[in-house]
N, C-alpha and C. Protein backbone atom coordinates (compact mmCIF):
# COMPACT_ATOMS: atom_id res chain seq x y z
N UNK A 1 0.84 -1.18 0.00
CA UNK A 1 0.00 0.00 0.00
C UNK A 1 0.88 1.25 0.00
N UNK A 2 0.22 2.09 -0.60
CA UNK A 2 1.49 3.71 -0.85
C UNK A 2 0.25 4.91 0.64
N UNK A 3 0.61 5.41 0.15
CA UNK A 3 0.14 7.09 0.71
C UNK A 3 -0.09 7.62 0.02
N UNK A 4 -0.97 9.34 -0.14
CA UNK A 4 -0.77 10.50 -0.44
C UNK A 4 0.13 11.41 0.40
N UNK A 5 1.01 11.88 -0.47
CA UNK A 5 2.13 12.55 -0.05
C UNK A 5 1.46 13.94 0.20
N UNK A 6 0.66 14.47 -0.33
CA UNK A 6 -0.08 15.51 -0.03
C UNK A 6 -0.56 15.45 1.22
N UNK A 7 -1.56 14.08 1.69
CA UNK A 7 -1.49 14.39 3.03
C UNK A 7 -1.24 14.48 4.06
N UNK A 8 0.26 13.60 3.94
CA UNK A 8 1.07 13.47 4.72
C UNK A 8 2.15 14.74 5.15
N UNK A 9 1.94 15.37 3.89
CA UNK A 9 2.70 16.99 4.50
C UNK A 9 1.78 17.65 5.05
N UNK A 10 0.13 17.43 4.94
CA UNK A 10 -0.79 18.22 5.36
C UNK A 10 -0.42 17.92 7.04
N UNK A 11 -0.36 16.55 7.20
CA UNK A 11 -0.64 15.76 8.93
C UNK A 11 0.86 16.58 9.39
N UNK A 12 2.29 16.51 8.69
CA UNK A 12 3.21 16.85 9.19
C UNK A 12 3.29 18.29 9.36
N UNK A 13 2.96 19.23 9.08
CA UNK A 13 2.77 20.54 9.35
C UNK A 13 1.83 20.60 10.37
N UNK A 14 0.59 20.18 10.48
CA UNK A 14 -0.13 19.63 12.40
C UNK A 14 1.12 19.55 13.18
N UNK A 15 1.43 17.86 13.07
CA UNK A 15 2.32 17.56 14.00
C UNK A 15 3.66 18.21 14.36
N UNK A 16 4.19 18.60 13.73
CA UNK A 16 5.04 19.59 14.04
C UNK A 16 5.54 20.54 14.61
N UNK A 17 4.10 20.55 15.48
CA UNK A 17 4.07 21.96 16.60
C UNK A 17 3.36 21.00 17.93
N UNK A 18 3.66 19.54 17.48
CA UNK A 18 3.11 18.92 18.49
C UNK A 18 4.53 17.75 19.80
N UNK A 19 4.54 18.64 20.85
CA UNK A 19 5.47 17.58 21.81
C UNK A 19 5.60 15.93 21.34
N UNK A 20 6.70 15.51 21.61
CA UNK A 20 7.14 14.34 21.47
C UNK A 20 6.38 13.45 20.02
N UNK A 21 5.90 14.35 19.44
CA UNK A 21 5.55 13.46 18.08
C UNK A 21 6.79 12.81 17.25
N UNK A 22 6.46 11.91 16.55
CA UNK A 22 7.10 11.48 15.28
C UNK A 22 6.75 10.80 14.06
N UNK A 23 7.26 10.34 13.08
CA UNK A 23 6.61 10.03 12.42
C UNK A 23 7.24 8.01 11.68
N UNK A 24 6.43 7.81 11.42
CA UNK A 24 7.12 6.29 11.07
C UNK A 24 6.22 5.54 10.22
N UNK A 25 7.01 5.21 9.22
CA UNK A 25 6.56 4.28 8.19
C UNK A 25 6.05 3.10 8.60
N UNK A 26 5.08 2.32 8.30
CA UNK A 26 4.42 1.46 8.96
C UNK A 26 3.20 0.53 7.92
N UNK A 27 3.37 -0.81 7.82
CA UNK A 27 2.03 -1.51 7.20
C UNK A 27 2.39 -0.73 5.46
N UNK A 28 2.88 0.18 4.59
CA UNK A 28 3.00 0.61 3.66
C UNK A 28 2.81 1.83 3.46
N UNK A 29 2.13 2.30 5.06
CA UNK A 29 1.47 4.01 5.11
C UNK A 29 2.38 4.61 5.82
N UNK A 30 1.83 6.12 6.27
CA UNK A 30 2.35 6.83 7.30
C UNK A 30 2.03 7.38 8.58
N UNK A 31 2.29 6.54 9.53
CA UNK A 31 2.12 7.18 10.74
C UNK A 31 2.50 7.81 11.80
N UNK A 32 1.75 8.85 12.46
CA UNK A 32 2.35 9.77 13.68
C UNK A 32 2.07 9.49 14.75
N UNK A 33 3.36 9.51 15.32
CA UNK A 33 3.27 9.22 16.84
C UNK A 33 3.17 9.89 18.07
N UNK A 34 2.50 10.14 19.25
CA UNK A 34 2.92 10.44 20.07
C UNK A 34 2.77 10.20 21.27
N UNK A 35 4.31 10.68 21.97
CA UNK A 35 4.72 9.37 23.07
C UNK A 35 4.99 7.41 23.05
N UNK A 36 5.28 7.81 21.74
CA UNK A 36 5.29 5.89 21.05
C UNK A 36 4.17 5.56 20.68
N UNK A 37 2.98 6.43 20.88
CA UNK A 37 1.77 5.17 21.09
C UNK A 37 1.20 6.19 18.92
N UNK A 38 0.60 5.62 17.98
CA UNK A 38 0.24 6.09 16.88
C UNK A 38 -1.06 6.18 16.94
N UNK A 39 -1.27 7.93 16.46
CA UNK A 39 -2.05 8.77 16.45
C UNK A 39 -3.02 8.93 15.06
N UNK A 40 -2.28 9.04 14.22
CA UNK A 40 -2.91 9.65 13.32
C UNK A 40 -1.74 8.65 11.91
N UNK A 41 -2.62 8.78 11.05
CA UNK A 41 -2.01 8.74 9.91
C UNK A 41 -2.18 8.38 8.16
N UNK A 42 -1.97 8.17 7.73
CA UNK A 42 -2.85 8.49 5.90
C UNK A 42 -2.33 6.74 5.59
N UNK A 43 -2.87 6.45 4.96
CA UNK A 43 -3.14 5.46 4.03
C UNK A 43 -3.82 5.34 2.53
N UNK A 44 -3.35 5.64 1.77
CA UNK A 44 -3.50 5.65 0.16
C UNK A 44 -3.76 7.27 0.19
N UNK A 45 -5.24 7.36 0.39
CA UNK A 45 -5.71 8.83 0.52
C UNK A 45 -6.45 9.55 1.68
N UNK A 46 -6.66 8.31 2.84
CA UNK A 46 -7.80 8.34 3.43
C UNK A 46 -6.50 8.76 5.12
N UNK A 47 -7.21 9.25 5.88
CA UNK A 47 -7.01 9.66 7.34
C UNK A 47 -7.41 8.17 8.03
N UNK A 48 -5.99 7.82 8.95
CA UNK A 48 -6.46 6.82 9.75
C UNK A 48 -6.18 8.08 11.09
N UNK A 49 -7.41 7.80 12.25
CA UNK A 49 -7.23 8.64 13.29
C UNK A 49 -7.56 7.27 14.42
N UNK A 50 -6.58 7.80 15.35
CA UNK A 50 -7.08 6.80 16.91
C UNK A 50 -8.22 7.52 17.84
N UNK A 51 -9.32 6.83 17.47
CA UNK A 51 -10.12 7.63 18.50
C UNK A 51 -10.75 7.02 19.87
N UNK A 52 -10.03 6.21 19.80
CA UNK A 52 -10.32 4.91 21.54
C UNK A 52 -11.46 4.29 21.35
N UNK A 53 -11.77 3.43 22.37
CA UNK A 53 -13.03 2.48 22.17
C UNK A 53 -14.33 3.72 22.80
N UNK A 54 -13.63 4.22 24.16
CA UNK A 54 -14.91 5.04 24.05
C UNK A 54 -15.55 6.09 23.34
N UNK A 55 -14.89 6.60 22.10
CA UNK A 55 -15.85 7.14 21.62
C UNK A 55 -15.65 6.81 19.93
N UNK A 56 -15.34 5.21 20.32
CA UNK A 56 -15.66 4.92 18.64
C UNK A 56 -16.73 4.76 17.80
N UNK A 57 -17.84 4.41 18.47
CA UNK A 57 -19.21 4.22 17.87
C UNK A 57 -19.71 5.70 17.78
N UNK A 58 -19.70 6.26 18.49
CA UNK A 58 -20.12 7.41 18.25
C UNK A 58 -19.74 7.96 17.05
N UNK A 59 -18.21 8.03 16.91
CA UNK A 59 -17.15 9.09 15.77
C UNK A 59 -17.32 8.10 14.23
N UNK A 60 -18.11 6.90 14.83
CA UNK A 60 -18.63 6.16 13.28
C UNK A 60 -19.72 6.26 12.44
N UNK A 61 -20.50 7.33 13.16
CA UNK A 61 -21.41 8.09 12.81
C UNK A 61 -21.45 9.26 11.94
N UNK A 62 -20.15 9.60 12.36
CA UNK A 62 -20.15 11.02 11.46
C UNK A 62 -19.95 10.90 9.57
N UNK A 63 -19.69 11.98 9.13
CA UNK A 63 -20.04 11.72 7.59
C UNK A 63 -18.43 11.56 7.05
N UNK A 64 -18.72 10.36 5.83
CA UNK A 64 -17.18 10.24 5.50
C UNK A 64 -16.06 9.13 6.48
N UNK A 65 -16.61 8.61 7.69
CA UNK A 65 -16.12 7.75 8.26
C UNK A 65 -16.36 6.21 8.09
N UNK A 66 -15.29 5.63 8.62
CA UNK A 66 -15.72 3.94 8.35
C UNK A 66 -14.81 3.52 9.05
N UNK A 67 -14.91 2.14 9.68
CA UNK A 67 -14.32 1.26 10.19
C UNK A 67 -12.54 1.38 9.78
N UNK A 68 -11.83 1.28 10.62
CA UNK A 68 -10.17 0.93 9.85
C UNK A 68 -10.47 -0.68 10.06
N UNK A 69 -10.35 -0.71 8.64
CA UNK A 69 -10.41 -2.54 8.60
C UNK A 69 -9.46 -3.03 7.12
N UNK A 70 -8.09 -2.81 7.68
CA UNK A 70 -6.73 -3.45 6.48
C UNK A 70 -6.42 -5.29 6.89
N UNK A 71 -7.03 -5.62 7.31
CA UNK A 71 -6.64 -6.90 8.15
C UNK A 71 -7.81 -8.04 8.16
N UNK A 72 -9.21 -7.68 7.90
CA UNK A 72 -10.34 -8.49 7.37
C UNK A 72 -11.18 -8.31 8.57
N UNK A 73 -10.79 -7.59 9.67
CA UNK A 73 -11.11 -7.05 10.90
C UNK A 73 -11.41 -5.75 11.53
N UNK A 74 -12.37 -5.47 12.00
CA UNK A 74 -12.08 -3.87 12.28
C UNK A 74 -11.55 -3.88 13.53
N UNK A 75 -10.56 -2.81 13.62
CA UNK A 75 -9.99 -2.71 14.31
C UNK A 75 -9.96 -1.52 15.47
N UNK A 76 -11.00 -1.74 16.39
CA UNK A 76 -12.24 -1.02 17.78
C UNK A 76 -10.80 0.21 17.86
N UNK A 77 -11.36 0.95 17.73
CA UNK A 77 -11.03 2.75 18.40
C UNK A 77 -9.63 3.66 17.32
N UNK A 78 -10.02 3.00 16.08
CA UNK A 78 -9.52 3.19 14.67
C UNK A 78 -10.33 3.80 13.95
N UNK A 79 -9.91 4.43 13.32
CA UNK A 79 -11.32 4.62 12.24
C UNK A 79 -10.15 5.04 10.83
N UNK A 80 -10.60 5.52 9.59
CA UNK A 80 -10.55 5.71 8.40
C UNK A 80 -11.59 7.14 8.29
N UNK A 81 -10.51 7.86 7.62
CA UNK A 81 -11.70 9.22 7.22
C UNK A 81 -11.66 9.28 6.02
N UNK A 82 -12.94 9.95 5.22
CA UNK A 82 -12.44 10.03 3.71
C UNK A 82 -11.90 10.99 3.42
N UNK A 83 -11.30 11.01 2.28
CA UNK A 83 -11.08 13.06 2.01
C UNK A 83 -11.74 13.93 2.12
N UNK A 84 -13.23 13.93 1.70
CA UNK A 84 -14.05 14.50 1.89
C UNK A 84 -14.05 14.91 3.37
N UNK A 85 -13.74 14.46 4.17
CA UNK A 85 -13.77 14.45 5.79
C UNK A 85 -12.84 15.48 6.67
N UNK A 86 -11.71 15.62 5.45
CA UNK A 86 -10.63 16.70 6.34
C UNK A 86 -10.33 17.68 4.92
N UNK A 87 -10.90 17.99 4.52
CA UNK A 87 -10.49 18.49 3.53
C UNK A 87 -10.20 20.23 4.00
N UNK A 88 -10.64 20.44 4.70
CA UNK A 88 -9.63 21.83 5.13
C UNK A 88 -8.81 21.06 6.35
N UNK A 89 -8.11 22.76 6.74
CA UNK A 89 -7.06 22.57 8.10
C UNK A 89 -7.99 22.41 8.94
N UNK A 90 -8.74 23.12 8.80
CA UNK A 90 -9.75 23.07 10.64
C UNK A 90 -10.16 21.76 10.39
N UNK A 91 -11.01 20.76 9.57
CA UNK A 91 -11.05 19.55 9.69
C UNK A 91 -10.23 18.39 10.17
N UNK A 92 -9.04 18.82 9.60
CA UNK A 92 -7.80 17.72 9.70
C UNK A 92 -7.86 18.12 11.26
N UNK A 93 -6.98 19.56 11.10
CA UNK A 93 -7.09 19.59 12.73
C UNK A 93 -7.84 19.10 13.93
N UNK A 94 -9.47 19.18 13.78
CA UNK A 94 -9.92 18.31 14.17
C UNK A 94 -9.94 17.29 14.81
N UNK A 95 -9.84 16.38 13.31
CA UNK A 95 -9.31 15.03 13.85
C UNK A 95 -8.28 14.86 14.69
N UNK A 96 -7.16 15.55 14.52
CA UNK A 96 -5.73 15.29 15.23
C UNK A 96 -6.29 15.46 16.53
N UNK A 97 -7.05 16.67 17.06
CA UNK A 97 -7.11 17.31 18.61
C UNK A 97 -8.08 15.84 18.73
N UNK A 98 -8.81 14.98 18.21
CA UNK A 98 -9.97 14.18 18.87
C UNK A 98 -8.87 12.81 19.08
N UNK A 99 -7.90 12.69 18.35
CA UNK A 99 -6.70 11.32 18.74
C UNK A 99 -5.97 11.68 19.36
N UNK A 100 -5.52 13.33 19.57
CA UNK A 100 -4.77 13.48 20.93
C UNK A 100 -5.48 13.30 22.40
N UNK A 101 -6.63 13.85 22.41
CA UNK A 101 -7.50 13.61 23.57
C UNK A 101 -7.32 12.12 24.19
N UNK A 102 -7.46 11.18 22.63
CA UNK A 102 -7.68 9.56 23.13
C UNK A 102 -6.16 9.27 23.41
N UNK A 103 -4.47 9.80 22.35
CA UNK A 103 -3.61 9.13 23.11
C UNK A 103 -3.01 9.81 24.20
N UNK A 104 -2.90 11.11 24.58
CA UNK A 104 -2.57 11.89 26.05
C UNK A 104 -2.83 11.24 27.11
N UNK A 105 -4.38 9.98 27.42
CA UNK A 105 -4.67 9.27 28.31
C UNK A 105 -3.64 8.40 28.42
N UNK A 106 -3.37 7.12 27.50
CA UNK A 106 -2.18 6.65 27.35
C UNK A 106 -0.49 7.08 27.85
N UNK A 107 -0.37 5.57 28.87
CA UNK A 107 1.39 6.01 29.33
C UNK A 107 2.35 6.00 28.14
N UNK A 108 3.22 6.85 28.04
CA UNK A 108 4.25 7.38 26.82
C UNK A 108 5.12 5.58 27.00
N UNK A 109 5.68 5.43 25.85
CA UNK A 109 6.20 3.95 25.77
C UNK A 109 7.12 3.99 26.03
């Protein structure tokens, strides 16, 4: 699997002003980390965001979302956004502030 490089400079200009982030190639995509634990990150074209179990059913509701399911499984407090979904900064942003909320709970690795 590749990325969009577009949105991966979009996520890295976010993260960039964000403590202990990083970033790491992973599964064929790109993902950001922080405190070890992965936050956010693009896959072909689409936004993978961590949004925890508690408020995954909920955030599967919204428009443009779906299950993260690369594995034949979905995978509980993951999700997949479409483009349509972050297509400005305040969107993307968004997302990032709703997977920092879920990994900040999380002990740093």
């Amino acid at each position: 699997m590749a990325y969009d490089e577009g949105v991966a400079e979009r996520l890295g200009e976010v993260f960039e002003n964000i403590p202990f982030s990083s970033e790491k190639k992973m599964f064929g995509s790109l993902g950001f980390m922080v405190h070890g634990h992965m936050a956010c990150g693009v896959i072909n074209d689409q936004l993978m965001v961590r949004v925890g179990k508690a408020q995954y059913e909920v955030v599967l509701k919204e428009p443009f979302v779906k299950e993260m399911d690369f594995t034949g499984r979905a995978l509980t407090g993951f999700i997949y956004v479409e483009p349509e979904g972050f297509a400005s900064d305040e969107e993307l942003e968004g997302w990032v502030s709703l997977s920092l909320a879920c990994v900040l709970t999380l002990p740093a690795k």
